[in-house]
PDB file of N, CA and C in Angstrom:
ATOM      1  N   UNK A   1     -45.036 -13.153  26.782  1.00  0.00           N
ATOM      2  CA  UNK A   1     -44.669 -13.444  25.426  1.00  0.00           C
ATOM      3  C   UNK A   1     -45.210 -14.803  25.026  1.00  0.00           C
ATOM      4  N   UNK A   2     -45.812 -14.552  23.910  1.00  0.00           N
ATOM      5  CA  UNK A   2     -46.577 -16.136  23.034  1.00  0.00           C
ATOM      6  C   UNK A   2     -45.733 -16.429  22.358  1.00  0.00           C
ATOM      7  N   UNK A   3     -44.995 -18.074  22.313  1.00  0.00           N
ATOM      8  CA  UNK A   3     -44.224 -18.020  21.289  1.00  0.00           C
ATOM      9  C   UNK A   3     -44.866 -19.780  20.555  1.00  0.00           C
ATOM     10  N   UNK A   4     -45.331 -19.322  19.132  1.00  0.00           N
ATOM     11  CA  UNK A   4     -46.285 -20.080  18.398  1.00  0.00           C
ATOM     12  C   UNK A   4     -45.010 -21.594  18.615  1.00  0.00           C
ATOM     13  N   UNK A   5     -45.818 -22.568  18.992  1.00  0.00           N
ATOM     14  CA  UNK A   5     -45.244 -23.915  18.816  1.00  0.00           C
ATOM     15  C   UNK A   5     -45.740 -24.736  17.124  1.00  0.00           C
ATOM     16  N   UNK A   6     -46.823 -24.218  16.776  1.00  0.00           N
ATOM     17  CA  UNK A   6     -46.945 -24.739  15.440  1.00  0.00           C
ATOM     18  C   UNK A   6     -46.689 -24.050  14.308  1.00  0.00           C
ATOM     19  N   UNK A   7     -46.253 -24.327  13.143  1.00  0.00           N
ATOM     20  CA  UNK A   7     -46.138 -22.994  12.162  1.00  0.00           C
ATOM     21  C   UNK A   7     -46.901 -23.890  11.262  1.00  0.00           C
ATOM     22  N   UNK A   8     -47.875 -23.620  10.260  1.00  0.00           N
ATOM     23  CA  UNK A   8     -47.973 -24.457   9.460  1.00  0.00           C
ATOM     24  C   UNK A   8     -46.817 -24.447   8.228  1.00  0.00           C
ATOM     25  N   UNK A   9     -46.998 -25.619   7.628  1.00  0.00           N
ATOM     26  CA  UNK A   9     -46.399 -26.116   6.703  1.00  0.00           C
ATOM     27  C   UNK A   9     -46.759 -25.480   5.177  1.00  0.00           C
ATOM     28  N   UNK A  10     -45.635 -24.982   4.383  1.00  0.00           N
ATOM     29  CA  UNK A  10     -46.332 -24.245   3.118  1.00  0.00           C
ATOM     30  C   UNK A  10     -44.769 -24.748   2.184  1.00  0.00           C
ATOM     31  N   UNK A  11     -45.045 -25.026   0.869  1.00  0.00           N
ATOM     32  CA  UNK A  11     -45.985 -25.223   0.521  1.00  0.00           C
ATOM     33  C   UNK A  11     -46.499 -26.777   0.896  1.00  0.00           C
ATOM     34  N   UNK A  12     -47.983 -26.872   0.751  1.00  0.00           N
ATOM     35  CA  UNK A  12     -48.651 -27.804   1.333  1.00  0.00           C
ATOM     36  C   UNK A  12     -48.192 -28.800   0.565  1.00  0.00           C
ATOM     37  N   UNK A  13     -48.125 -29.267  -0.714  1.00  0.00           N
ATOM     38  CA  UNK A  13     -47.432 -30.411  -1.615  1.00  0.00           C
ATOM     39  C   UNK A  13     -46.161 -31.112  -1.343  1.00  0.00           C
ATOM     40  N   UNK A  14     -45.412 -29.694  -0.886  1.00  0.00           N
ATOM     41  CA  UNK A  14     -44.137 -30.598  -0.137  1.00  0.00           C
ATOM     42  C   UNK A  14     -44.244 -31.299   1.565  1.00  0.00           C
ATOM     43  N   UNK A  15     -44.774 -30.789   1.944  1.00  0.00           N
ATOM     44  CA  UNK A  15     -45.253 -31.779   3.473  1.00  0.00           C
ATOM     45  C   UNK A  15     -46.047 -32.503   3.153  1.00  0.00           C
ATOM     46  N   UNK A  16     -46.946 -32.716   2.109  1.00  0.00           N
ATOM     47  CA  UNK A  16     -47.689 -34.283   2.434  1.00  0.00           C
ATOM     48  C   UNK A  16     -46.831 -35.455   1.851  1.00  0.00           C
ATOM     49  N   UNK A  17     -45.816 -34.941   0.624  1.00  0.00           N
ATOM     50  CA  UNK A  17     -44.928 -35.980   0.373  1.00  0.00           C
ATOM     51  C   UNK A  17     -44.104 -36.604   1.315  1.00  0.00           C
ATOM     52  N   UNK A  18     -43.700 -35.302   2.103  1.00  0.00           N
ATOM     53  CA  UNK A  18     -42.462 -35.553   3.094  1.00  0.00           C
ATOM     54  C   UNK A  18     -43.478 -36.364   4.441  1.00  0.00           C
ATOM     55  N   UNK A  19     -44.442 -36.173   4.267  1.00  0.00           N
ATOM     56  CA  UNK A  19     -45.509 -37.007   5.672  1.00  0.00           C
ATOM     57  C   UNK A  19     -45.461 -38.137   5.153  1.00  0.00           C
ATOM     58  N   UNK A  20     -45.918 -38.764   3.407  1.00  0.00           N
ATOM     59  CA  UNK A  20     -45.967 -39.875   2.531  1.00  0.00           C
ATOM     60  C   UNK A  20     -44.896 -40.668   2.786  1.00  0.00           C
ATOM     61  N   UNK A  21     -43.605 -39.971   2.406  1.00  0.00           N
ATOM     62  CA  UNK A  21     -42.203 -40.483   2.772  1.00  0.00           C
ATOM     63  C   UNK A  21     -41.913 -41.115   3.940  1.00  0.00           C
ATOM     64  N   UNK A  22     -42.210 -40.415   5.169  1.00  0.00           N
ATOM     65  CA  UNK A  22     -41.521 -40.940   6.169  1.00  0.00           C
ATOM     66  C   UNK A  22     -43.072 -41.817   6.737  1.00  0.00           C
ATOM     67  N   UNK A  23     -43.967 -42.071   6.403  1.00  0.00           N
ATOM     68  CA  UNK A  23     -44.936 -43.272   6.427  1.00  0.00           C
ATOM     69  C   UNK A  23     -44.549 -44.594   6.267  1.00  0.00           C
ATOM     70  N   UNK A  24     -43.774 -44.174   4.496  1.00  0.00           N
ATOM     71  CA  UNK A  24     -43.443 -45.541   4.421  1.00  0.00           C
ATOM     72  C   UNK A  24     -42.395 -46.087   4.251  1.00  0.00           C
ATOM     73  N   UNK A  25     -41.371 -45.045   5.027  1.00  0.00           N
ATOM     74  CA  UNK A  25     -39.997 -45.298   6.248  1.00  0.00           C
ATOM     75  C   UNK A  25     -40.367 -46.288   7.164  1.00  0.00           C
ATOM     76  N   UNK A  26     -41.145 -45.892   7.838  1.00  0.00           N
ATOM     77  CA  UNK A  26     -41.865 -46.309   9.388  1.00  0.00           C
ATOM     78  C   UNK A  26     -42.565 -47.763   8.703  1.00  0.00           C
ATOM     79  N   UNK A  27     -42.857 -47.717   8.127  1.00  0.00           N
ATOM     80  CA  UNK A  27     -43.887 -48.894   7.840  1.00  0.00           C
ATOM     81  C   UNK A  27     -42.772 -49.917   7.548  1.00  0.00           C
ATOM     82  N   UNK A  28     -41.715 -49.606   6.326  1.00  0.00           N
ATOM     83  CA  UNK A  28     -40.987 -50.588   6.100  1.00  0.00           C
ATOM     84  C   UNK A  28     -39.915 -51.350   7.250  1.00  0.00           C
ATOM     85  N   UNK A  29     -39.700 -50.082   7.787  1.00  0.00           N
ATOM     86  CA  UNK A  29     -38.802 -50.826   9.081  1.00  0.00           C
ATOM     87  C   UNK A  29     -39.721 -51.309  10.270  1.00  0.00           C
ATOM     88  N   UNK A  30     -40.866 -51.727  10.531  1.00  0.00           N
ATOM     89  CA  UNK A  30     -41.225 -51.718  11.437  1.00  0.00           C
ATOM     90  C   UNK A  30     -41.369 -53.947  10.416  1.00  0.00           C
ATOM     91  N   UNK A  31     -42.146 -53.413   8.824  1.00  0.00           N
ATOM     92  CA  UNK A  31     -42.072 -55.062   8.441  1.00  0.00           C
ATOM     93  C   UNK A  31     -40.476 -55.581   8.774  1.00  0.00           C
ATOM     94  N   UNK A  32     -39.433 -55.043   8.418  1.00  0.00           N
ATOM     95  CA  UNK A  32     -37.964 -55.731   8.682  1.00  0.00           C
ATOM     96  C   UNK A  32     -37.990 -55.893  10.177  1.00  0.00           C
ATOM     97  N   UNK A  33     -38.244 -55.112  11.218  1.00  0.00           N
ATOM     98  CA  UNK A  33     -38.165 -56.035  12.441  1.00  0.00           C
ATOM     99  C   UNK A  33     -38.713 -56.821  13.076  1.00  0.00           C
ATOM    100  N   UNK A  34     -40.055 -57.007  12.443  1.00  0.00           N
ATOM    101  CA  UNK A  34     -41.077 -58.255  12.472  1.00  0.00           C
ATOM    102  C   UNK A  34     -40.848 -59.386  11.769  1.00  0.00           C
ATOM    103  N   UNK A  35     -39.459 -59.368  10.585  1.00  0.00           N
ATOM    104  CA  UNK A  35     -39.288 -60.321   9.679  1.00  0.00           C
ATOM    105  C   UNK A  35     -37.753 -61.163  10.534  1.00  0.00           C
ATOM    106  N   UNK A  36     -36.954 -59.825  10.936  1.00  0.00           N
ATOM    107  CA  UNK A  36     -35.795 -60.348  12.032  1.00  0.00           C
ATOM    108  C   UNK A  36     -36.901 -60.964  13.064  1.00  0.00           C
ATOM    109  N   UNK A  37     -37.218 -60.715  14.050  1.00  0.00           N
ATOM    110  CA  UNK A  37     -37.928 -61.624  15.233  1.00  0.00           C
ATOM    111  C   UNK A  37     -38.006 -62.750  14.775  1.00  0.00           C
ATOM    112  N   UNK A  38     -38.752 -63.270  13.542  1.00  0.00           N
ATOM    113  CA  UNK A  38     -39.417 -64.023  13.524  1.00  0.00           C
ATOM    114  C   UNK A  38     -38.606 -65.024  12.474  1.00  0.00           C
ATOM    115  N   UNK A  39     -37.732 -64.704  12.155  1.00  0.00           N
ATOM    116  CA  UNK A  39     -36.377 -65.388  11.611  1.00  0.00           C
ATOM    117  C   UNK A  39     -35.581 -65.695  13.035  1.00  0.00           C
ATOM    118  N   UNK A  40     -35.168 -64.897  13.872  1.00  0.00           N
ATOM    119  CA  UNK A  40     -34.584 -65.333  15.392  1.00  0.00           C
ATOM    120  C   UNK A  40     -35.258 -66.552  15.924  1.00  0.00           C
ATOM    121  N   UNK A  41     -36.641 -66.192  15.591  1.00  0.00           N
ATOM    122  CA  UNK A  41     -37.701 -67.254  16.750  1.00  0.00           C
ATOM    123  C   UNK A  41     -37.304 -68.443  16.194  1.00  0.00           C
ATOM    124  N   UNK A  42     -37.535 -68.642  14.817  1.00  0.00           N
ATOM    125  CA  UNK A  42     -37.169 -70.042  14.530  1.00  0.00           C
ATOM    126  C   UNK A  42     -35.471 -70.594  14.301  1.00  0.00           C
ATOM    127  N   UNK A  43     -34.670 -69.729  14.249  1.00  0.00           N
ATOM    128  CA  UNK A  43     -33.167 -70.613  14.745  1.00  0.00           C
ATOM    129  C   UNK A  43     -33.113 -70.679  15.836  1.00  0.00           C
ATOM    130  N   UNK A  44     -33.434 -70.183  16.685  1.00  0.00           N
ATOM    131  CA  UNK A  44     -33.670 -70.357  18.482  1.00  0.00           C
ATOM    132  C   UNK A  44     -34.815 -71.653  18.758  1.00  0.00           C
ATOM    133  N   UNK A  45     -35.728 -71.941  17.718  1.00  0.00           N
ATOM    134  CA  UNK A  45     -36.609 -72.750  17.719  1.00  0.00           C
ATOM    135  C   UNK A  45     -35.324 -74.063  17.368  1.00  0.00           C
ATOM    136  N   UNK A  46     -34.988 -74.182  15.983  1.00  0.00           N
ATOM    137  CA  UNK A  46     -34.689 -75.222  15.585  1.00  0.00           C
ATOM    138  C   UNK A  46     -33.168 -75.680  16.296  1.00  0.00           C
ATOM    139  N   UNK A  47     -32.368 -74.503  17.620  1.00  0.00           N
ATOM    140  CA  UNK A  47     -31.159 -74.961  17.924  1.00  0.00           C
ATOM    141  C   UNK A  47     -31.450 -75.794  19.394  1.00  0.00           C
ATOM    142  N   UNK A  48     -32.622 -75.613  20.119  1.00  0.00           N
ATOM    143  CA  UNK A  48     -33.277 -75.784  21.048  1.00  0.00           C
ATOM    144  C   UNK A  48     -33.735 -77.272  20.618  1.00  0.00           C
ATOM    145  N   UNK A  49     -34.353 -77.604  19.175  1.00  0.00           N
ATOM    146  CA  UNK A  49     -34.942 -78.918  19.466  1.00  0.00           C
ATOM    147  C   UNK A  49     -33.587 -79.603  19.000  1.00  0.00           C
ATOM    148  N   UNK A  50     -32.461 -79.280  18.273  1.00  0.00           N
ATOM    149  CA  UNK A  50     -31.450 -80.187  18.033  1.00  0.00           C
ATOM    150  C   UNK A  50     -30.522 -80.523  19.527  1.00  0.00           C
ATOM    151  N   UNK A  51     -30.643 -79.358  20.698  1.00  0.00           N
ATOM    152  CA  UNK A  51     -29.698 -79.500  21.863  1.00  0.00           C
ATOM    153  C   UNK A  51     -30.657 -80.314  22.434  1.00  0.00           C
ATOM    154  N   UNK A  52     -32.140 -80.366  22.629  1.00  0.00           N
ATOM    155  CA  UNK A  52     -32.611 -81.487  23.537  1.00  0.00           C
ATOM    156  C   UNK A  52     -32.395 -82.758  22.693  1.00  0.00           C
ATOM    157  N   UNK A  53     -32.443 -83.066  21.557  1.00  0.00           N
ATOM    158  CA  UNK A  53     -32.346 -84.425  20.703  1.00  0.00           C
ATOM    159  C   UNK A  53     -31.390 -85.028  20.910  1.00  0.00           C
ATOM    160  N   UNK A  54     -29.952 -84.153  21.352  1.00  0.00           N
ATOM    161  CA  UNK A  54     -28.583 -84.737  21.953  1.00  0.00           C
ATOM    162  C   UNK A  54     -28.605 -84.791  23.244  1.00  0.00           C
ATOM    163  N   UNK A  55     -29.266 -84.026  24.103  1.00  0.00           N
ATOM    164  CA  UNK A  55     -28.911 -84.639  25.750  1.00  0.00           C
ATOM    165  C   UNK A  55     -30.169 -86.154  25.811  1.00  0.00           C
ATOM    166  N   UNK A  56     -30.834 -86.679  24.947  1.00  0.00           N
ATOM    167  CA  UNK A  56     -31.197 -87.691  25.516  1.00  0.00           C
ATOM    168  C   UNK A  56     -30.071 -88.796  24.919  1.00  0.00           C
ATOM    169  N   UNK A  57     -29.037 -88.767  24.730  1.00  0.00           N
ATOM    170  CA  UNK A  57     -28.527 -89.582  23.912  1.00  0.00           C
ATOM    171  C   UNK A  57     -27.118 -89.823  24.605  1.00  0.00           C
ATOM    172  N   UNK A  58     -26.818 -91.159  24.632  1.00  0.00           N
ATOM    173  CA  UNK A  58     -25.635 -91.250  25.860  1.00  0.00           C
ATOM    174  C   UNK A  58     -24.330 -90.652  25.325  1.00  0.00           C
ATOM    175  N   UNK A  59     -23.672 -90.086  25.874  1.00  0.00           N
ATOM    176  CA  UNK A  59     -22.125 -89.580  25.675  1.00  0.00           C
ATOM    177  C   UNK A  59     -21.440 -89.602  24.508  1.00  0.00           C
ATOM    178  N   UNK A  60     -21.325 -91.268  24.611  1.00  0.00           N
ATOM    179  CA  UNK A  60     -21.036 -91.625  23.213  1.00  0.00           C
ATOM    180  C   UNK A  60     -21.179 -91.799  21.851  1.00  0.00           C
ATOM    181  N   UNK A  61     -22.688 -92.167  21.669  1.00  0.00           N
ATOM    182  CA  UNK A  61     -23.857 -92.088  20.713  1.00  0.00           C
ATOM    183  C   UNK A  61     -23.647 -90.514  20.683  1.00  0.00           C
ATOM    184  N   UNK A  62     -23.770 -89.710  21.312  1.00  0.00           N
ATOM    185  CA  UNK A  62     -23.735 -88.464  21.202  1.00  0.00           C
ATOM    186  C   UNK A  62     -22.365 -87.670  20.546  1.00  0.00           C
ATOM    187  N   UNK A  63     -20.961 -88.515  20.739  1.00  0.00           N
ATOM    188  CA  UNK A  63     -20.566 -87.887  19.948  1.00  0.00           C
ATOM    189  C   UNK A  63     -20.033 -88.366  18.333  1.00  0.00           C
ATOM    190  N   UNK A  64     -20.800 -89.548  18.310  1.00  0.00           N
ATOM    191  CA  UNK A  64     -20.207 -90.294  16.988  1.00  0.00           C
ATOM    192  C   UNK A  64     -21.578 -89.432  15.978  1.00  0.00           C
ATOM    193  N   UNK A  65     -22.764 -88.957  16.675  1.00  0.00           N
ATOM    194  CA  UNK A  65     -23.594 -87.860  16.133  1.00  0.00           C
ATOM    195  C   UNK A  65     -23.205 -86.924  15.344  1.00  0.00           C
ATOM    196  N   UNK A  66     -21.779 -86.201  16.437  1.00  0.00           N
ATOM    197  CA  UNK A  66     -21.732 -84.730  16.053  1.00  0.00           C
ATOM    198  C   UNK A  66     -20.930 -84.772  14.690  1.00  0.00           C
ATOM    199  N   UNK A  67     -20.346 -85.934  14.045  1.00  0.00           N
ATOM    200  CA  UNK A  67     -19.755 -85.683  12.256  1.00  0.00           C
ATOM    201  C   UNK A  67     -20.666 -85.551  11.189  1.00  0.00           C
ATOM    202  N   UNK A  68     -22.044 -86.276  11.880  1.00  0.00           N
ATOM    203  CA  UNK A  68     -23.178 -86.486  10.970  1.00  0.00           C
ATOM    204  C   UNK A  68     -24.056 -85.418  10.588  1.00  0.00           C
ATOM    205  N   UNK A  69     -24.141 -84.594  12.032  1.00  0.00           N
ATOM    206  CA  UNK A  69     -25.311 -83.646  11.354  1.00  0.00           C
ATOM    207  C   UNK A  69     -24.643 -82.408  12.123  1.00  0.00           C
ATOM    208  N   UNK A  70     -24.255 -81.246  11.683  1.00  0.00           N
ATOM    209  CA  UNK A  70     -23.686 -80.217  11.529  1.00  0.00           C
ATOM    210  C   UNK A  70     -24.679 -79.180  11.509  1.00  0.00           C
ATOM    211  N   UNK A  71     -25.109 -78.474  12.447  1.00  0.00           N
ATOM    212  CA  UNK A  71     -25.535 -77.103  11.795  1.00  0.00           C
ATOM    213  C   UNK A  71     -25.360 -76.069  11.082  1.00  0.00           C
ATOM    214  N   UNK A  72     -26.763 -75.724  10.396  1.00  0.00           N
ATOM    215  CA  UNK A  72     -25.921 -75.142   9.189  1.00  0.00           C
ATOM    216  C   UNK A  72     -25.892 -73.885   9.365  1.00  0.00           C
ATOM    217  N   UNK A  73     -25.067 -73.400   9.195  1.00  0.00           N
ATOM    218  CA  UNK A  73     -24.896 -71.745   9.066  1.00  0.00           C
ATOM    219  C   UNK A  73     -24.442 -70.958   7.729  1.00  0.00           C
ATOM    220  N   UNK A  74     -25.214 -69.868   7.917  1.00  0.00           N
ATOM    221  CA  UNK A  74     -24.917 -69.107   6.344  1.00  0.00           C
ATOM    222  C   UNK A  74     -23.921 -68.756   5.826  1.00  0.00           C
ATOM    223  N   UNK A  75     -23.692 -68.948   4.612  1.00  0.00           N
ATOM    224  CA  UNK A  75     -22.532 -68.765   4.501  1.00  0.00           C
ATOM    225  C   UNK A  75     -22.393 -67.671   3.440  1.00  0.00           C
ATOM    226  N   UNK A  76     -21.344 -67.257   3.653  1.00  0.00           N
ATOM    227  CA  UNK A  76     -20.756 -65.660   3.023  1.00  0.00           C
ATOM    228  C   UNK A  76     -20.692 -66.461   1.088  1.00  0.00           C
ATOM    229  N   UNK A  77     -20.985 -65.330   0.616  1.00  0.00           N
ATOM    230  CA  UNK A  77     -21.280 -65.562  -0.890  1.00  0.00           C
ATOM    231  C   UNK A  77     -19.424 -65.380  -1.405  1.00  0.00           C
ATOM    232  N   UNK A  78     -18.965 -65.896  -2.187  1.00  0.00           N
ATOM    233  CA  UNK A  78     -17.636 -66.088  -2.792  1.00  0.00           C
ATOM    234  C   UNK A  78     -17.419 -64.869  -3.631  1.00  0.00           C
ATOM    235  N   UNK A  79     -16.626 -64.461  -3.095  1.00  0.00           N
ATOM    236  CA  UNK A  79     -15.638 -63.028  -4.004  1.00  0.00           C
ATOM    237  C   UNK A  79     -15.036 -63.748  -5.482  1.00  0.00           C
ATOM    238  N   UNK A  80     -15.326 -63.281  -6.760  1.00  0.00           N
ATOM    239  CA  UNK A  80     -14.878 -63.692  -7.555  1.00  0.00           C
ATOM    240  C   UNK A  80     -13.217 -63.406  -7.816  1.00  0.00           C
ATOM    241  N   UNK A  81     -12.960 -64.532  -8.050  1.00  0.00           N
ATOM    242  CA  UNK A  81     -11.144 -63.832  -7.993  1.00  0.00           C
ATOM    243  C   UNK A  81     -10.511 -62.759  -8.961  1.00  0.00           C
ATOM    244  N   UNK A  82      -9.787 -62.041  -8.442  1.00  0.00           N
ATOM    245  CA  UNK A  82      -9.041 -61.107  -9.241  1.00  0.00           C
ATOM    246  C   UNK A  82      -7.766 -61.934 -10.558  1.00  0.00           C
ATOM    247  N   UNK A  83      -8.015 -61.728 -11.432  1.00  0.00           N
ATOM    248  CA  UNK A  83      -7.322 -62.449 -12.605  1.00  0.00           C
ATOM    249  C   UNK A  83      -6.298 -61.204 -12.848  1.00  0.00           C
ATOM    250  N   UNK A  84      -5.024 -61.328 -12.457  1.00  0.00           N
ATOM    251  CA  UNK A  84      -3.208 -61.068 -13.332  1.00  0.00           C
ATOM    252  C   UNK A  84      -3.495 -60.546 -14.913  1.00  0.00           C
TER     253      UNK A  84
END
């Protein structure tokens, strides 16, 4: 027994859209995880040169530092309040 592994595709207009479609599925998520990496690389970049900038720095100097410069982290956008 032959049992066909390909069938073609009919009508032909709807599979090249649906091939079109999931092209530029693939394409877009492949730019968003090249845009995450490379957003990672540099807070991993910039937390790396702020932790060596504090171990050369004695104990103390080091912690009259830590009020001054704060890393920044993102912050959640403000819920407008519910008004009574």
């Amino acid at each position: 027994m032959n049992a066909d592994m390909y069938l073609p595709c009919q009508p032909y207009w709807l599979c090249r859209s649906l091939m079109l479609t999931f092209y530029v599925v693939v394409a877009s998520v492949v730019i968003w995880i090249i845009i995450l990496v490379i957003r990672e690389y540099i807070r991993i970049k910039n937390r790396t040169k702020y932790v060596q900038e504090r171990r050369r720095l004695h104990y103390k100097e080091r912690h009259r530092l830590k009020s001054e410069r704060v890393i920044q982290r993102s912050k959640r956008p403000k819920r407008p309040r519910k008004r009574r």
